[in-house]
Protein backbone atom coordinates (compact mmCIF):
# COMPACT_ATOMS: atom_id res chain seq x y z
CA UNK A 1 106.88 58.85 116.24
CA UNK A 2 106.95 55.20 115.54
CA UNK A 3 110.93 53.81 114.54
CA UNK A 4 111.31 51.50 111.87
CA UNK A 5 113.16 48.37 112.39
CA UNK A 6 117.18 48.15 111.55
CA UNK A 7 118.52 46.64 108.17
CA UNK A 8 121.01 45.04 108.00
CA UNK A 9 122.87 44.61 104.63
CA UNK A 10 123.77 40.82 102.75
CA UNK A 11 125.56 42.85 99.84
CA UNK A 12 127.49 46.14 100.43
CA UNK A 13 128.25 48.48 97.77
CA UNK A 14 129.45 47.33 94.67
CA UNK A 15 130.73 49.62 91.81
CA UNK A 16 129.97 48.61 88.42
CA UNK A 17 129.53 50.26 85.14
CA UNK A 18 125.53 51.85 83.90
CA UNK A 19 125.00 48.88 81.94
CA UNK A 20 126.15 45.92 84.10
CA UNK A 21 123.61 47.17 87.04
CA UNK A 22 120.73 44.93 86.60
CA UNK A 23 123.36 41.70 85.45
CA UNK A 24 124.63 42.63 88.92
CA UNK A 25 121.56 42.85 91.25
CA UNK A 26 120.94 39.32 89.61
CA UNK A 27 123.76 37.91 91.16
CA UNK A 28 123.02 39.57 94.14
CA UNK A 29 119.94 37.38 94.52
CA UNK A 30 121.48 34.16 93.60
CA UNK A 31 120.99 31.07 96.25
CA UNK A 32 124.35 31.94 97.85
CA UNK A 33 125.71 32.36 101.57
CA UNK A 34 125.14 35.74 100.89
CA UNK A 35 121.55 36.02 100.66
CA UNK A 36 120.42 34.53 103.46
CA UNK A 37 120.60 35.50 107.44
CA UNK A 38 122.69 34.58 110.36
CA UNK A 39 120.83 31.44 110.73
CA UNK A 40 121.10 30.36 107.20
CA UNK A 41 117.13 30.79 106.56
CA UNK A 42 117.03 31.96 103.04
CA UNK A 43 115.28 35.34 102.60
CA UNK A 44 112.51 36.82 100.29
CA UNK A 45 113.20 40.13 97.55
CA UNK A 46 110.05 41.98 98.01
CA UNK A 47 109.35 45.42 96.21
CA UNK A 48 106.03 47.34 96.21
CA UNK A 49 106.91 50.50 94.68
CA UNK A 50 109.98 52.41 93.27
CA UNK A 51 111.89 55.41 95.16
CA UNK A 52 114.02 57.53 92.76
CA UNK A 53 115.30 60.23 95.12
CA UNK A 54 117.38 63.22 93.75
CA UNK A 55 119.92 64.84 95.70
CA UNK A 56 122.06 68.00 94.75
CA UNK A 57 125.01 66.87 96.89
CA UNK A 58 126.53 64.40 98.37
CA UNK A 59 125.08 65.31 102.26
CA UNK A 60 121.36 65.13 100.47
CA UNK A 61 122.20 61.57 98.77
CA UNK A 62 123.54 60.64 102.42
CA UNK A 63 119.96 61.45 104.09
CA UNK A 64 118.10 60.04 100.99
CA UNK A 65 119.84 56.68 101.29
CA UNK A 66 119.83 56.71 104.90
CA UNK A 67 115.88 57.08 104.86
CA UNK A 68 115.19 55.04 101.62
CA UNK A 69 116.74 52.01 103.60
CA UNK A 70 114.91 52.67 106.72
CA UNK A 71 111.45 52.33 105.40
CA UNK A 72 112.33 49.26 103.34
CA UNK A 73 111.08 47.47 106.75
CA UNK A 74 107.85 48.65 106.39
CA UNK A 75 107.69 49.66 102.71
CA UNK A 76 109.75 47.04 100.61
CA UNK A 77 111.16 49.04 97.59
CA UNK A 78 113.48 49.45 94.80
CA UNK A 79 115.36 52.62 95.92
CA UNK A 80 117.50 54.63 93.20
CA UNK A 81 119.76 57.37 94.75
CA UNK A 82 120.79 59.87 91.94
CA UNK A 83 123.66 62.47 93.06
CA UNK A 84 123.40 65.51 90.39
CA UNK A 85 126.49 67.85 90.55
CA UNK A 86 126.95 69.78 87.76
CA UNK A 87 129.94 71.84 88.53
CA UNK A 88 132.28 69.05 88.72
CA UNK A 89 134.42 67.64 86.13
CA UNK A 90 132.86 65.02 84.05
CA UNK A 91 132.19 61.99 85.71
CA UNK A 92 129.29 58.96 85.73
CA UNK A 93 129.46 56.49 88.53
CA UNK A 94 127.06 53.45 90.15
CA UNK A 95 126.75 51.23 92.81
CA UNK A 96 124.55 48.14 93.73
CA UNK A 97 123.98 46.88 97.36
CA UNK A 98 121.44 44.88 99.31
CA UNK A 99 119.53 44.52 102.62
CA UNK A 100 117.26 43.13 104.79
CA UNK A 101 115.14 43.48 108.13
CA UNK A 102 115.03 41.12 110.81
CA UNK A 103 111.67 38.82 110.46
CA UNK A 104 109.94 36.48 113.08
CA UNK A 105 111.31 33.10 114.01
CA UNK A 106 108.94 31.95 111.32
CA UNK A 107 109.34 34.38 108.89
CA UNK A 108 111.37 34.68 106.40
CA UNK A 109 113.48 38.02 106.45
CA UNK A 110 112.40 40.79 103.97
CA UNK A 111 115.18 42.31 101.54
CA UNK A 112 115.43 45.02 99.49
CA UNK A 113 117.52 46.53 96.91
CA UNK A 114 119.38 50.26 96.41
CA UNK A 115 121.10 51.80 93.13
CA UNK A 116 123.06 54.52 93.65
CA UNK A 117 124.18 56.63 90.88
CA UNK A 118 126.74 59.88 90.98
CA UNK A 119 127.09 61.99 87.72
CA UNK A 120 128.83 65.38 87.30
CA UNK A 121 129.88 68.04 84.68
CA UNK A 122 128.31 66.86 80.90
CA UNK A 123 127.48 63.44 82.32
CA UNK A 124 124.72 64.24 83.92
CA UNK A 125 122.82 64.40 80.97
CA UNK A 126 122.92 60.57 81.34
CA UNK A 127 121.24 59.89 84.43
CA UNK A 128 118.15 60.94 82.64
CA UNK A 129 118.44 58.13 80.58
CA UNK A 130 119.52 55.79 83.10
CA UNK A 131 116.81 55.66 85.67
CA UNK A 132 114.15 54.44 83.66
CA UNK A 133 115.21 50.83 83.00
CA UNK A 134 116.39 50.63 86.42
CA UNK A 135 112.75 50.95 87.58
CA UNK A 136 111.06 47.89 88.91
CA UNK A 137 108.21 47.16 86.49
CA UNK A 138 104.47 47.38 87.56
CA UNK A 139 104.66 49.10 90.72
CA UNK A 140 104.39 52.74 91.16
CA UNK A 141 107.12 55.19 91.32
CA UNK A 142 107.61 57.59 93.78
CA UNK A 143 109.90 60.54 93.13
CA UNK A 144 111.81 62.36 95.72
CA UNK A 145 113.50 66.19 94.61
CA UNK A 146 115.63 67.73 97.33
CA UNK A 147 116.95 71.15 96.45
CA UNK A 148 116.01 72.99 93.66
CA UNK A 149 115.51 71.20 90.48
CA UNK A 150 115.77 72.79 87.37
CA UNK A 151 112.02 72.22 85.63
CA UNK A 152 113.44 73.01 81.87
CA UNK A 153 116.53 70.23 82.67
CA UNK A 154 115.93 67.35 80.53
CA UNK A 155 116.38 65.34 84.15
CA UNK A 156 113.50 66.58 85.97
CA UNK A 157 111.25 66.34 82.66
CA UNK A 158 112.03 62.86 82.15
CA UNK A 159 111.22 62.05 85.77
CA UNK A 160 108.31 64.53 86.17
CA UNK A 161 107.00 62.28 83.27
CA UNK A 162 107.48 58.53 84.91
CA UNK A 163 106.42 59.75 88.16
CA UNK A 164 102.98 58.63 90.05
CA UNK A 165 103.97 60.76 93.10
CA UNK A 166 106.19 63.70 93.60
CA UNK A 167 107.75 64.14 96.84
CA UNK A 168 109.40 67.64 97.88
CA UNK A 169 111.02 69.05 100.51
CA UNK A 170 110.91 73.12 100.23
CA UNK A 171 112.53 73.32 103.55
CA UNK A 172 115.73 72.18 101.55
CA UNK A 173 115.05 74.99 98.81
CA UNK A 174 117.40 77.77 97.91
CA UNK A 175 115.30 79.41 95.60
CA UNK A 176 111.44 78.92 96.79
CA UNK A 177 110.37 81.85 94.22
CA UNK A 178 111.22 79.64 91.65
CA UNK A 179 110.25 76.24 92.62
CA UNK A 180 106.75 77.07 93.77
CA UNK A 181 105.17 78.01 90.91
CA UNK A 182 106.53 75.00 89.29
CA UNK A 183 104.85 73.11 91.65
CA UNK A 184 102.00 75.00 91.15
CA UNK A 185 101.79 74.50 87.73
CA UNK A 186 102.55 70.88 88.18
CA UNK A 187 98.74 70.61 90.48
CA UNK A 188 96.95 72.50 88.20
CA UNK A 189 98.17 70.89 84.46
CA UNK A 190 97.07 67.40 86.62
CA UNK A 191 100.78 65.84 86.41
CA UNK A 192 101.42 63.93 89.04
CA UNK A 193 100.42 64.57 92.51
CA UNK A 194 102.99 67.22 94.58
CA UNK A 195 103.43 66.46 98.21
CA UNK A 196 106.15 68.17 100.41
CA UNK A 197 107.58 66.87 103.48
CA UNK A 198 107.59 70.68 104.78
CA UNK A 199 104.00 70.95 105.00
CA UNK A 200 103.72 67.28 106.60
CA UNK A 201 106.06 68.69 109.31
CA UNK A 202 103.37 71.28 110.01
CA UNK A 203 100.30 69.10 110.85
CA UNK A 204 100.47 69.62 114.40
CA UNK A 205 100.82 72.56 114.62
CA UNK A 206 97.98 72.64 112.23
CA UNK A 207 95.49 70.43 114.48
CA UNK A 208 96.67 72.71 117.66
CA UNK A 209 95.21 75.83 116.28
CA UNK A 210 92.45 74.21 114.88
CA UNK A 211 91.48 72.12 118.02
CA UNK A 212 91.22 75.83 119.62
CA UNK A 213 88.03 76.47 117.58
CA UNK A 214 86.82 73.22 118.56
CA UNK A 215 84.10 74.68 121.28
CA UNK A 216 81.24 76.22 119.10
CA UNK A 217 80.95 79.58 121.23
CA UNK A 218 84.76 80.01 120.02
CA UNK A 219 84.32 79.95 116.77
CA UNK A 220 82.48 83.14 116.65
CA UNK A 221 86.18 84.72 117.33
CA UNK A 222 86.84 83.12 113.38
CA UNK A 223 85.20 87.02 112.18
CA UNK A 224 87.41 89.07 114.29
CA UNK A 225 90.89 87.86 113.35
CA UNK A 226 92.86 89.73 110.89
CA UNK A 227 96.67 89.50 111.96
CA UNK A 228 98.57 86.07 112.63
CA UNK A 229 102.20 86.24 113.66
CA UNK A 230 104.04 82.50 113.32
CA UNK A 231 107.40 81.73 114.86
CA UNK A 232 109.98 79.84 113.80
CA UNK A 233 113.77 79.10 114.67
CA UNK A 234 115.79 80.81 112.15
CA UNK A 235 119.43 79.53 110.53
CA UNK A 236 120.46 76.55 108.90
CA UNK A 237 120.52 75.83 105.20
CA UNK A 238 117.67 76.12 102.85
CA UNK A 239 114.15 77.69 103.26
CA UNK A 240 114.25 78.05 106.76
CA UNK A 241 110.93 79.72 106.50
CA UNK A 242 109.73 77.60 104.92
CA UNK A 243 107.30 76.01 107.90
CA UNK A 244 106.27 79.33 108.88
CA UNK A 245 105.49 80.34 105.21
CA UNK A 246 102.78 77.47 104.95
CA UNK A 247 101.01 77.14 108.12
CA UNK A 248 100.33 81.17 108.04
CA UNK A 249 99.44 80.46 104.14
CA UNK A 250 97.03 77.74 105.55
CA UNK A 251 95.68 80.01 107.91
CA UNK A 252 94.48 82.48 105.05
CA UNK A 253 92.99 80.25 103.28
CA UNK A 254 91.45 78.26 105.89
CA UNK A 255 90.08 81.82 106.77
CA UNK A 256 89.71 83.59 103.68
CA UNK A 257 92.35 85.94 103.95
CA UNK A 258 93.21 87.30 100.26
CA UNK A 259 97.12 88.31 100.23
CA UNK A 260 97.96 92.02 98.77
CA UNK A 261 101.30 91.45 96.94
CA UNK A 262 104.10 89.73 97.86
CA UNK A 263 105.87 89.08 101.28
CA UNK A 264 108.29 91.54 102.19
CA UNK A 265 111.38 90.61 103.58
CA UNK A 266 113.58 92.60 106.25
CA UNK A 267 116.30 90.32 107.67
CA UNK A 268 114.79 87.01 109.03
CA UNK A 269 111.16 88.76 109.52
CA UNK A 270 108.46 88.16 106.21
CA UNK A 271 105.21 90.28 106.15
CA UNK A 272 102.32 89.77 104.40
CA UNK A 273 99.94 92.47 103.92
CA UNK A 274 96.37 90.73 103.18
CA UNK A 275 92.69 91.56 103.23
CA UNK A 276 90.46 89.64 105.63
CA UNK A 277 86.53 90.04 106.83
CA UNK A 278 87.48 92.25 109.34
CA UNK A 279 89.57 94.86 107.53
CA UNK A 280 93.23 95.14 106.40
CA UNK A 281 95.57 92.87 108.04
CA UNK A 282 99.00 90.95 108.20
CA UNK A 283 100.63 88.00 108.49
CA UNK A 284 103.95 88.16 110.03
CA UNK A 285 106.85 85.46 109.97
CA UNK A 286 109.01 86.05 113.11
CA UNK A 287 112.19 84.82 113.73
CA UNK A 288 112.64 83.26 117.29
CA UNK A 289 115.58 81.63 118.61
CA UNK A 290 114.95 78.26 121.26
CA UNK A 291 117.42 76.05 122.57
CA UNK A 292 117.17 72.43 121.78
CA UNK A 293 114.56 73.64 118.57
CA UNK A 294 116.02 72.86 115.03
CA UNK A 295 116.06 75.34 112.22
CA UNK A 296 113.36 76.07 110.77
CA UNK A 297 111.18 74.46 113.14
CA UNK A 298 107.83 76.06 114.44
CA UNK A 299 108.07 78.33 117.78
CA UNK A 300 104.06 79.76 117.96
CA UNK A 301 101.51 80.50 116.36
CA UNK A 302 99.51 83.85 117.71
CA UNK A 303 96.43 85.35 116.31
CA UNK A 304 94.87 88.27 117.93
CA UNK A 305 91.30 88.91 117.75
CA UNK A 306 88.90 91.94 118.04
CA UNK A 307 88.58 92.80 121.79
CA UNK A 308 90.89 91.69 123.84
CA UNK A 309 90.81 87.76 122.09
CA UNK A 310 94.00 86.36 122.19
CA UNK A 311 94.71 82.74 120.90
CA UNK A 312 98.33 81.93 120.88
CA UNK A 313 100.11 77.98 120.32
CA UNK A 314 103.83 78.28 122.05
CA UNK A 315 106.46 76.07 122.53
CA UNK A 316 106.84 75.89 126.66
CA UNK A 317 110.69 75.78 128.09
CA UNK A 318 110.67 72.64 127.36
CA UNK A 319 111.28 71.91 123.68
CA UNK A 320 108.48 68.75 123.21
CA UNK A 321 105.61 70.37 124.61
CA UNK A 322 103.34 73.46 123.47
CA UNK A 323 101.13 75.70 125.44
CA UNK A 324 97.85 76.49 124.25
CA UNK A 325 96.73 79.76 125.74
CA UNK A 326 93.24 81.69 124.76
CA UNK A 327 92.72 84.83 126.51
CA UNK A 328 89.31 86.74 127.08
CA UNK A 329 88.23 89.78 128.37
CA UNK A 330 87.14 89.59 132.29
CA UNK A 331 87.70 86.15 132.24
CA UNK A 332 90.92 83.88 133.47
CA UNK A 333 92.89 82.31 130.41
CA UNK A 334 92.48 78.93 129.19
CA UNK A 335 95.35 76.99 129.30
CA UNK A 336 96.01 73.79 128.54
CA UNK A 337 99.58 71.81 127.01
CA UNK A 338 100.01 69.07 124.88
CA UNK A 339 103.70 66.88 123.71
CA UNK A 340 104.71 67.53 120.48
CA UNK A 341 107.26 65.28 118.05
CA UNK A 342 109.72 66.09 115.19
CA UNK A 343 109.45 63.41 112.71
CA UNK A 344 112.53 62.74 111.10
CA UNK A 345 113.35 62.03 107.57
CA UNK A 346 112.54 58.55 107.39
CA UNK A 347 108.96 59.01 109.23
CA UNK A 348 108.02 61.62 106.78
CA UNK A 349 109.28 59.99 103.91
CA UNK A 350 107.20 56.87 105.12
CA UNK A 351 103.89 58.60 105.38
CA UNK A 352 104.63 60.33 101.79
CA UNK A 353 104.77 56.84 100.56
CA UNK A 354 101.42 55.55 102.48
CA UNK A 355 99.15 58.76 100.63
CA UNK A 356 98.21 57.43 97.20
CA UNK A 357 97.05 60.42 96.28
CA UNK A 358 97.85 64.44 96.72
CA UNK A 359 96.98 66.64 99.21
CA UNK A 360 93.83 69.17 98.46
CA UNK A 361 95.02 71.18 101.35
CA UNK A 362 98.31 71.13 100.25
CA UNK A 363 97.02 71.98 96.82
CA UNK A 364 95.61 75.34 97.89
CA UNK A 365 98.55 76.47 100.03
CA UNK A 366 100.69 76.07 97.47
CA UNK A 367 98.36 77.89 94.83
CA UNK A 368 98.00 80.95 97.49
CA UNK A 369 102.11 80.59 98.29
CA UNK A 370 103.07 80.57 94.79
CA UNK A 371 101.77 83.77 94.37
CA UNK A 372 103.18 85.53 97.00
CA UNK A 373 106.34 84.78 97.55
């Protein structure tokens, strides 16, 4: 995956009170030593869009500011950090800082700006309020929800409403029964688009299996399957199944598979009973333990066919490459292996921001996921 270049900042974090924030990032801007680089060449405030990322905690607001500045190389922004904790005592804080990335001899250096706001207890009623004239005017605004936001707070309403893009993460979900048919109903009552960093975390795995149906003479397997079994490395916080859950959601809608209920849960494993061309089948969610494999993360992908077909995606013993296997009656198997990545928050993050639009795909997973979880 490509790295994005390092910031460095020209203005660390200042606190100041809600309504001295934009008097503030004026004088950050001012002509002074401050704002420009080590050789005195002064530098340029660029911003293309806004990023208003929403963290539950204070490890969440960590990894959103972390990211937000790392794309600011590639994707000059405003970026507003909001840290929501409502179980603390009441409290409303902010900070300003800026910072740049390094620009040719010739160039002068690029620099962005981030707002960070904390509010707990009662005040958190007033971040709602706040973000909006914080927003950089005439440039869309991108909206990043980690965790599991509340659709009825007047926080996520108010956002929900200024948003052109909505970013999620459901790998960071506690409570996926609950935030997927918001979501849902988000795509379908045409408010802004839904995109989740989950599901972009899948598209390998997604070409993989479909590059196996790539000959035409293999395709006739398509009719046969029925069951799919997807791995994934279990622990860690959140959804950790939350990979697993929508590549083997993909698969039954890629192949028409119509779910019967709801998954059913025992321990780490999820089933899915569902009805497919070929008869009653199953989709099964299988925890599986590798070293050097983070939660969460994809292990395999295995769908057995009708006589004797076996096409199976694995991770090999070595954690960045996967083994493609199909197996055929009185034949030798095909085999072949190919690297594989994993993106990290700032990569993902960055190619949310490049899609101006929604996902169909993504759309339909989530309609068919919604609904049985």
């Amino acid at each position: 995956m490509p790295q994005y270049g390092q910031v460095y900042p020209i203005a660390e974090d200042r606190n100041v009170d809600l309504p001295s924030i934009e008097r503030e990032l004026r004088n950050l801007w001012q002509g002074t030593a401050e704002t420009r680089d080590e050789a005195d060449a002064p530098v340029t405030r660029v911003c293309t869009l806004n990023l208003v990322a929403v963290a539950p905690d204070a490890r969440s607001a960590c990894r959103a500011s972390e990211a937000g500045t790392s794309i600011t190389a590639r994707y000059p922004c405003r970026v507003i950090v909001a840290t929501v904790d409502r179980s603390g005592s009441d409290a409303l804080e902010a900070s300003v800082s800026a910072y740049c990335h390094p620009a040719g001899a010739s160039s002068k250096p690029i620099c962005c700006e981030r707002i960070s706001l904390y509010a707990s207890g009662k005040s958190v009623s007033q971040i709602a309020w706040a973000v909006t004239p914080l927003l950089a005017a005439d440039v869309p605004v991108f909206v990043w929800l980690q965790g599991d936001p509340d659709p009825g707070d007047d926080l996520y309403t108010r956002l929900v409403a200024i948003a052109d893009r909505l970013v999620v993460d459901l790998q960071s979900s506690a409570r996926p029964d609950r935030l997927l048919p918001v979501l849902a109903a988000y795509t379908n009552a045409s408010r802004p688009d839904v995109t989740d960093m989950a599901w972009r975390r899948t598209a390998n795995w997604r070409e993989m299996v479909a590059t196996m149906f790539d000959p035409p003479s293999f395709r006739a397997y398509l009719g046969g399957l029925k069951d799919a079994e997807v791995g994934y490395v279990p622990g860690g916080a959140g959804w950790t199944q939350a990979q697993a859950a929508l590549i083997g959601s993909w698969l039954c809608e890629r192949l028409g598979w119509l779910p019967k209920g709801r998954f059913k849960r025992d321990g780490d494993s999820w089933t899915l009973k569902t009805t497919t061309g070929a008869g009653a089948g199953q989709l099964t969610l299988k925890p599986d333990a590798r070293p050097g494999v983070a939660p969460g993360d994809l292990t395999s992908v295995v769908l057995p066919g009708s006589g004797g077909v076996r096409l199976c995606c694995e991770r090999s013993h070595r954690p960045d490459m996967v083994e493609l296997q199909i197996d055929r009656p009185d034949t030798d198997p095909l085999i072949w292996r190919q690297p594989i990545e994993t993106p990290d928050t700032a990569w993902l993050l960055g190619q949310e921001l490049e899609r101006p639009h929604g996902s169909p795909a993504f759309e339909k997973v989530l309609a068919l996921l919604a609904t049985a979880i």
